[in-house]
N, C-alpha and C. Protein backbone atom coordinates (compact mmCIF):
# COMPACT_ATOMS: atom_id res chain seq x y z
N UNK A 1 17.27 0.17 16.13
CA UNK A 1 17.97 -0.55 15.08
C UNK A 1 19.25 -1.16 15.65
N UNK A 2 19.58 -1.82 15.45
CA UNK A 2 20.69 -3.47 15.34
C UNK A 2 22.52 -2.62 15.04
N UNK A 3 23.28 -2.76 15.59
CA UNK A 3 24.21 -1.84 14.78
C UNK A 3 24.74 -2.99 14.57
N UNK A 4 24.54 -4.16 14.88
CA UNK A 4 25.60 -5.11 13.99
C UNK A 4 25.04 -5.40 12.47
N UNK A 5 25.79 -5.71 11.53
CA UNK A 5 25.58 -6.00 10.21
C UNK A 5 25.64 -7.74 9.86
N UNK A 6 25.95 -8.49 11.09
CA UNK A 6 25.74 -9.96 10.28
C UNK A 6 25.04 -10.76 11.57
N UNK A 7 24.13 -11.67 10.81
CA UNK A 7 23.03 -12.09 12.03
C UNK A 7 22.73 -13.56 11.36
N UNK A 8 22.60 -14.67 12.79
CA UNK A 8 22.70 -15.58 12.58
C UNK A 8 21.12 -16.37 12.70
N UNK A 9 20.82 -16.43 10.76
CA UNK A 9 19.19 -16.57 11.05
C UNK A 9 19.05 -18.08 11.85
N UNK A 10 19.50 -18.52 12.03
CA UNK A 10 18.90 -19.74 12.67
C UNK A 10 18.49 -19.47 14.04
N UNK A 11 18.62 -17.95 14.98
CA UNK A 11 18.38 -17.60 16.01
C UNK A 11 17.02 -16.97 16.26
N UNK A 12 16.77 -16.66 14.83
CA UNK A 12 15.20 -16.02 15.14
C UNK A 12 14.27 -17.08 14.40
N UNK A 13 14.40 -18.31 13.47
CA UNK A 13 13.48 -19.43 13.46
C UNK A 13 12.58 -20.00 14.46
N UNK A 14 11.17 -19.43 14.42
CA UNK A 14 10.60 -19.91 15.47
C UNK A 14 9.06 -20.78 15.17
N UNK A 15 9.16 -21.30 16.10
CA UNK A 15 7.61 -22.28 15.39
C UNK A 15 6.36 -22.32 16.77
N UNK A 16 5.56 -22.51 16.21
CA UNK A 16 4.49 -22.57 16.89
C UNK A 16 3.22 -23.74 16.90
N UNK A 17 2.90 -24.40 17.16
CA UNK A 17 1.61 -25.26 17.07
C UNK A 17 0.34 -24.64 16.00
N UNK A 18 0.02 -23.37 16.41
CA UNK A 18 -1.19 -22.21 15.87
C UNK A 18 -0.60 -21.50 14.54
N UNK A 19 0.47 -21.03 14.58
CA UNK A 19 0.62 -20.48 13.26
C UNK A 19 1.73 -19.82 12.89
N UNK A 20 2.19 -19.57 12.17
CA UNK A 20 3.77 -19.20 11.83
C UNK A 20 4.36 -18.13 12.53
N UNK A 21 5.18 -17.50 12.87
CA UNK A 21 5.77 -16.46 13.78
C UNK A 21 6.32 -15.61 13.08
N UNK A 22 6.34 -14.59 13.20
CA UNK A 22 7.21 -13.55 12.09
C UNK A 22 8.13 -12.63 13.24
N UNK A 23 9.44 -13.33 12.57
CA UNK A 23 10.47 -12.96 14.12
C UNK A 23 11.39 -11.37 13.05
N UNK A 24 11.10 -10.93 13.26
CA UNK A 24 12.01 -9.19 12.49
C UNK A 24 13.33 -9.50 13.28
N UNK A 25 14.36 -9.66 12.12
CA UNK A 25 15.87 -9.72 12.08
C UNK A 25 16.45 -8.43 12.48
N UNK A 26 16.23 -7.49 11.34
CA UNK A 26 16.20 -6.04 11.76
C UNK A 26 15.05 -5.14 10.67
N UNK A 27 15.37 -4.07 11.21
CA UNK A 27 14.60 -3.06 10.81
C UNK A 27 15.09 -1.55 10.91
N UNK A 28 14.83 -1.17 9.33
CA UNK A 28 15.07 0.34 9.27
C UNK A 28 14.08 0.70 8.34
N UNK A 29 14.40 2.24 8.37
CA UNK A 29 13.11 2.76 7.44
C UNK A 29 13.67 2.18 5.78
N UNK A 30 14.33 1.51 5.52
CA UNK A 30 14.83 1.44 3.99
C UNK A 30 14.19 0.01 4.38
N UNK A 31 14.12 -0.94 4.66
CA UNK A 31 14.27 -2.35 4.57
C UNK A 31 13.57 -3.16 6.32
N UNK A 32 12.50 -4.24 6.13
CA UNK A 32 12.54 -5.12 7.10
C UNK A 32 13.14 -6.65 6.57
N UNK A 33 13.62 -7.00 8.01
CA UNK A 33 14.26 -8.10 7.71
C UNK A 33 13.61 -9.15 8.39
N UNK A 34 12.57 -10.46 7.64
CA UNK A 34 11.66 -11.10 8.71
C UNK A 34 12.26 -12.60 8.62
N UNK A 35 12.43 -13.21 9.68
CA UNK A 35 13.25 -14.93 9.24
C UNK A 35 11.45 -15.60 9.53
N UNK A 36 11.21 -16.60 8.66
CA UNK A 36 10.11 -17.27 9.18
C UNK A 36 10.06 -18.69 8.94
N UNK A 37 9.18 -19.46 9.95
CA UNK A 37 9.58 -20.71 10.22
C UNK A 37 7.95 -21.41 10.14
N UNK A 38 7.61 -22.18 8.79
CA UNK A 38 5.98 -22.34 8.68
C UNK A 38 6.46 -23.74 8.86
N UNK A 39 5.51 -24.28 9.60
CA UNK A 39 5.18 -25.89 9.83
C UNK A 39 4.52 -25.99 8.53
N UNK A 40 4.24 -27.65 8.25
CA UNK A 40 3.66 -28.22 7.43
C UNK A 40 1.63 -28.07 7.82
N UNK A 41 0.91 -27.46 6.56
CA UNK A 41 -0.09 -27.12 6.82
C UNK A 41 -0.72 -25.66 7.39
N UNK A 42 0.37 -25.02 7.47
CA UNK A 42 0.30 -23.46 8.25
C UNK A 42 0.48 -22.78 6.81
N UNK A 43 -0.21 -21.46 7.13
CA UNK A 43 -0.02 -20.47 6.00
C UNK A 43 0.08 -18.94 6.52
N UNK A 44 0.79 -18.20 5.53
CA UNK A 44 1.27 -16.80 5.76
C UNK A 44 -0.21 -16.56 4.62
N UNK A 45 -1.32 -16.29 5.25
CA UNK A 45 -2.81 -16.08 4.48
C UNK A 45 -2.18 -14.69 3.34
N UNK A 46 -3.15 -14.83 2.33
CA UNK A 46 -2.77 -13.67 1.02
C UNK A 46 -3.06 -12.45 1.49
N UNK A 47 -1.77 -11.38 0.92
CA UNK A 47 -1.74 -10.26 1.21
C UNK A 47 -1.21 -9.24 0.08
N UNK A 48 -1.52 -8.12 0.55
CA UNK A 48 -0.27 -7.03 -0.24
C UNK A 48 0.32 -6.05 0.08
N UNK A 49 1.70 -5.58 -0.47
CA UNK A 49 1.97 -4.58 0.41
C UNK A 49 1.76 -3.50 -1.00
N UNK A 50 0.60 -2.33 -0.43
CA UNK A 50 0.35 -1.02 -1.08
C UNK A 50 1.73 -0.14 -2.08
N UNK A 51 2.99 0.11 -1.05
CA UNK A 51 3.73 1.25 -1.24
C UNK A 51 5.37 -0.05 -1.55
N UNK A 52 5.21 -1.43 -1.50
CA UNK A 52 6.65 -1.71 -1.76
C UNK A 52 6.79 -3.28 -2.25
N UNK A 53 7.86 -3.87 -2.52
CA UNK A 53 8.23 -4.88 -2.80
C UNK A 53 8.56 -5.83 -1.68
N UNK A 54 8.58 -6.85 -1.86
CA UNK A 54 8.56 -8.29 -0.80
C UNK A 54 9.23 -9.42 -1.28
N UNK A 55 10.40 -9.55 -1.02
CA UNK A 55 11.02 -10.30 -1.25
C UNK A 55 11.63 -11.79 -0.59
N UNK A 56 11.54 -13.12 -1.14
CA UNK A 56 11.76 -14.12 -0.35
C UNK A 56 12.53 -15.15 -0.50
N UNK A 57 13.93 -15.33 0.54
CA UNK A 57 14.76 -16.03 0.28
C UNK A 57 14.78 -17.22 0.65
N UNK A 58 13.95 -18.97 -0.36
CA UNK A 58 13.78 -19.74 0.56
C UNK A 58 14.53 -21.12 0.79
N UNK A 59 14.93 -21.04 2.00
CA UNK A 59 16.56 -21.74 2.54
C UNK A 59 15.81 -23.15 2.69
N UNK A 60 14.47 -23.41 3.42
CA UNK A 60 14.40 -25.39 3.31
C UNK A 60 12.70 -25.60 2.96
N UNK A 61 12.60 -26.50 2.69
CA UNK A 61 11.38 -26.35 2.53
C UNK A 61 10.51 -26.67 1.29
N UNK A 62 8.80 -26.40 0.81
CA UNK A 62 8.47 -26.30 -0.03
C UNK A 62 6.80 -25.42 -0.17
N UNK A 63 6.20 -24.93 -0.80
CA UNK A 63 4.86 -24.21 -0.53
C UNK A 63 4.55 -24.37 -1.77
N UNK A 64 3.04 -23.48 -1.61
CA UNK A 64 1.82 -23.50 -2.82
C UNK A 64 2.17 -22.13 -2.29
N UNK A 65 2.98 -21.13 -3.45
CA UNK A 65 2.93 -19.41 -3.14
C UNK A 65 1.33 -18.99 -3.94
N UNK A 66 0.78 -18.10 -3.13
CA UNK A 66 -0.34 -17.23 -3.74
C UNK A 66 0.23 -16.28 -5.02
N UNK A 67 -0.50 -16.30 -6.07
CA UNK A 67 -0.10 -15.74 -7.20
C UNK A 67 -1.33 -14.22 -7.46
N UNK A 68 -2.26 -14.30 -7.01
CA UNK A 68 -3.50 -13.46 -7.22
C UNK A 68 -4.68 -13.94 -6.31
N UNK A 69 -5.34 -12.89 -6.61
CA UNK A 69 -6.82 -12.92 -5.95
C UNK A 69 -7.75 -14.12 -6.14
N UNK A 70 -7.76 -14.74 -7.21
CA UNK A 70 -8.13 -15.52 -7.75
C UNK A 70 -7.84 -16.85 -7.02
N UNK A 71 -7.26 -17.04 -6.55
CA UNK A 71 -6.30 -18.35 -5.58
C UNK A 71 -5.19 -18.91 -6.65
N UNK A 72 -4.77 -18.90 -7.36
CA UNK A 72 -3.71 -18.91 -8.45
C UNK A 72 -2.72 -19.30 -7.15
N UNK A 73 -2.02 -20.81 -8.02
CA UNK A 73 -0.64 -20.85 -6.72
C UNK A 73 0.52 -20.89 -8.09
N UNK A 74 1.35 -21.39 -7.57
CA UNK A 74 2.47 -22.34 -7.93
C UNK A 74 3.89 -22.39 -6.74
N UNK A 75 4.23 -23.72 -7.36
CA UNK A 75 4.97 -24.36 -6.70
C UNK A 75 6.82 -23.23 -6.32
N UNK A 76 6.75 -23.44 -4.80
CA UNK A 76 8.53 -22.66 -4.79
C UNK A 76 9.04 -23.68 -3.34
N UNK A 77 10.40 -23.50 -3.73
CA UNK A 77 10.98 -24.53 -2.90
C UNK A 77 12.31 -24.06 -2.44
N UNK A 78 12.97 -24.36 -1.46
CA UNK A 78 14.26 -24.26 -1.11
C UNK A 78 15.33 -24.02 -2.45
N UNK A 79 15.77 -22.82 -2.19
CA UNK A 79 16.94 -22.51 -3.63
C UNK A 79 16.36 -21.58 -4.90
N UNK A 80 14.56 -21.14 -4.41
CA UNK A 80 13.95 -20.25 -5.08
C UNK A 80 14.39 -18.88 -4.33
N UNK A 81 14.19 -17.81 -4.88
CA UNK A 81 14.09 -16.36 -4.80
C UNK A 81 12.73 -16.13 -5.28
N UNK A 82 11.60 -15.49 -4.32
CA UNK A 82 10.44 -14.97 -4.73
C UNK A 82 10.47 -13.81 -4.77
N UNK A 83 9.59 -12.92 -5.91
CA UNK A 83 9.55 -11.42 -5.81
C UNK A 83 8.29 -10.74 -6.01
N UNK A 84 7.64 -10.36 -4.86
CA UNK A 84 6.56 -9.76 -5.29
C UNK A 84 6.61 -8.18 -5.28
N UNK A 85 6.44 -7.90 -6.28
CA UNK A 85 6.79 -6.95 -6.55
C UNK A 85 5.49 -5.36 -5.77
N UNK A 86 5.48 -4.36 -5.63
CA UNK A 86 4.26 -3.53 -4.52
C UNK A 86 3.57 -4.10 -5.48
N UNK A 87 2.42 -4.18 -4.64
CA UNK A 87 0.75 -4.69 -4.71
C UNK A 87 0.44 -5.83 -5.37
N UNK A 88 0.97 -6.50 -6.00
CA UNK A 88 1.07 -7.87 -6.11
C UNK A 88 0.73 -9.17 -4.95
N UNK A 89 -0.55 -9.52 -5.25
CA UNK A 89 -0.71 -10.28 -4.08
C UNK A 89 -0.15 -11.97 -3.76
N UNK A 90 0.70 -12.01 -2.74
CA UNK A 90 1.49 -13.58 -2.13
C UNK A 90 0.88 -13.54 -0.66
N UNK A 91 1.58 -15.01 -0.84
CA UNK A 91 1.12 -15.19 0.72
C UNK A 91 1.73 -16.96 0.28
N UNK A 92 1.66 -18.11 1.13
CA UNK A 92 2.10 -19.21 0.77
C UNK A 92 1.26 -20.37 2.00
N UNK A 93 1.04 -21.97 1.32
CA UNK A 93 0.69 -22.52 2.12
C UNK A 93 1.65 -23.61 1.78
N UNK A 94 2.01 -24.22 3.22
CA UNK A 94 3.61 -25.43 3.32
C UNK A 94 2.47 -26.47 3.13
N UNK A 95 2.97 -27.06 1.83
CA UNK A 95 1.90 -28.34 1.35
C UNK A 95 3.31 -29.60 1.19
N UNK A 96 4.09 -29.19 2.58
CA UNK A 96 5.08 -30.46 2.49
C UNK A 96 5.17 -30.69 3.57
N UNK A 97 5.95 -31.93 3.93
CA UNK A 97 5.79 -32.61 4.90
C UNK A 97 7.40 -32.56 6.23
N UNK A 98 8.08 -31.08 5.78
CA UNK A 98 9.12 -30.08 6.66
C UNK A 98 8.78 -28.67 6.96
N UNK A 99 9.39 -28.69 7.52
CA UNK A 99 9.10 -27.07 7.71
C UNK A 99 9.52 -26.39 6.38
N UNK A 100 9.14 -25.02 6.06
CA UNK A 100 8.89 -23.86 4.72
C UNK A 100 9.75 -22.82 6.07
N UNK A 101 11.25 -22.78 5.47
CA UNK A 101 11.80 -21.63 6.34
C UNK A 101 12.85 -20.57 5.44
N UNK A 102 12.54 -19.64 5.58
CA UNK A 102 12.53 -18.21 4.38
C UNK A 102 12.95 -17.14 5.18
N UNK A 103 13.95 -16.33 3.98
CA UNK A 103 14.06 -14.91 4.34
C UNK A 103 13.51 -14.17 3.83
N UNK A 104 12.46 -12.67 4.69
CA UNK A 104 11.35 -11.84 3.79
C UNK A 104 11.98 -10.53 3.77
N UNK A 105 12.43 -9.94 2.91
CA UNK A 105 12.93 -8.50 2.81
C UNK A 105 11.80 -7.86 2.31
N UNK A 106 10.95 -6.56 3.04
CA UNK A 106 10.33 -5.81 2.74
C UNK A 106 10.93 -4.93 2.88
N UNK A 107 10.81 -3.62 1.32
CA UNK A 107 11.69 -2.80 1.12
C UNK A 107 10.33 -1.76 0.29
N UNK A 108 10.12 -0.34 0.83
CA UNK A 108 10.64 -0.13 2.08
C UNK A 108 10.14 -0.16 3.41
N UNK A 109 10.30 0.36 4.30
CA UNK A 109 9.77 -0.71 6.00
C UNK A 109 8.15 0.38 6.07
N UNK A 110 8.23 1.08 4.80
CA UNK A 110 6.60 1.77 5.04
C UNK A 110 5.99 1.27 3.87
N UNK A 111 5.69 -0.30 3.41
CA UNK A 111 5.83 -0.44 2.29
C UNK A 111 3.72 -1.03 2.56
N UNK A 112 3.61 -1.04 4.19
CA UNK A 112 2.19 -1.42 4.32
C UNK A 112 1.83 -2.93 3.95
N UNK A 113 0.49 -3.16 4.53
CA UNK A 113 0.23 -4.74 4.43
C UNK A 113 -1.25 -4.34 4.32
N UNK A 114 -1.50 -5.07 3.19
CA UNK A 114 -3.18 -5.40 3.30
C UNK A 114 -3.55 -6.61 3.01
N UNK A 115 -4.54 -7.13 4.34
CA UNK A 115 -4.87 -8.70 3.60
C UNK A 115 -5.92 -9.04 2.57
N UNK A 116 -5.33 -10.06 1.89
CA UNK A 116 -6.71 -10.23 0.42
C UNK A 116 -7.45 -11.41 0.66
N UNK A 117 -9.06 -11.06 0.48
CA UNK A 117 -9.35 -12.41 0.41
C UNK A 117 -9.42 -13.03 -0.68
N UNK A 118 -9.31 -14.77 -0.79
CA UNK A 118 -8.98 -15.52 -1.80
C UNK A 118 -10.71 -15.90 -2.47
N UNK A 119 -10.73 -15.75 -3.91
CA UNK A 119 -11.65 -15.57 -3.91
C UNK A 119 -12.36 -17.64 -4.27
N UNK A 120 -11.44 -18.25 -4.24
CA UNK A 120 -11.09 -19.92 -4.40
C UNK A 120 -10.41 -20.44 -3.19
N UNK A 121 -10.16 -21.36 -3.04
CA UNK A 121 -9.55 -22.32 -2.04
C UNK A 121 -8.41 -22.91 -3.22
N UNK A 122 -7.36 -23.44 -1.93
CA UNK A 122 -6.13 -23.95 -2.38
C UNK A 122 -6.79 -25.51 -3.35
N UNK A 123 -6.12 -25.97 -4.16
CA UNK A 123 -6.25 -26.83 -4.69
C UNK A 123 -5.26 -27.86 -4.70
């Protein structure tokens, strides 16, 4: 663990050609801290976490967030706060034409990941 307390996310924004990067800011057993940097057309595929909440702070950008199993979206954009609350299934696809770059607080850091499949396609 990190003993500093202030961190400059623009240092862990990272991008890739293939698919979004999930760069961990920090990490303790109370809380992960993930900065992520989705190109246009890339997706964080639908998931859930079993045992916790997932939270998302999003700084530029725009997506189609996963709402359910069902493929259910709606629209979130730069200046939203997302909350999925444990087992609630998200995930997001950047259906804009910048990068989708967000802060993910998973709380707590044993909060687990399971992926869902969609039982529809994005629309």
């Amino acid at each position: 663990m990190s003993n500093s307390r202030i961190f400059k996310s623009a240092e862990f924004f990272q991008s890739t050609e293939d698919e979004p990067i999930r760069s961990v800011v920090t990490e303790s057993s109370d809380t992960i801290v993930v900065a992520w940097y989705i190109k246009p057309n890339q997706e964080i595929a639908p998931h859930l976490h079993p045992h916790g909440q997932d939270t998302w702070t999003i700084l530029q950008g725009k997506g189609k967030y996963y709402l359910d199993q069902q493929g259910s979206t709606t629209a979130i954009a730069a200046g939203d706060i997302v909350i999925a609350p444990t087992g609630c299934v998200h995930g997001v696809f950047n259906d804009g034409d910048e990068p989708l770059v967000f802060i993910s607080t998973v709380s707590p850091a044993t909060a687990g990941y399971q992926p869902v499949l969609i039982e529809a396609s994005i629309s």
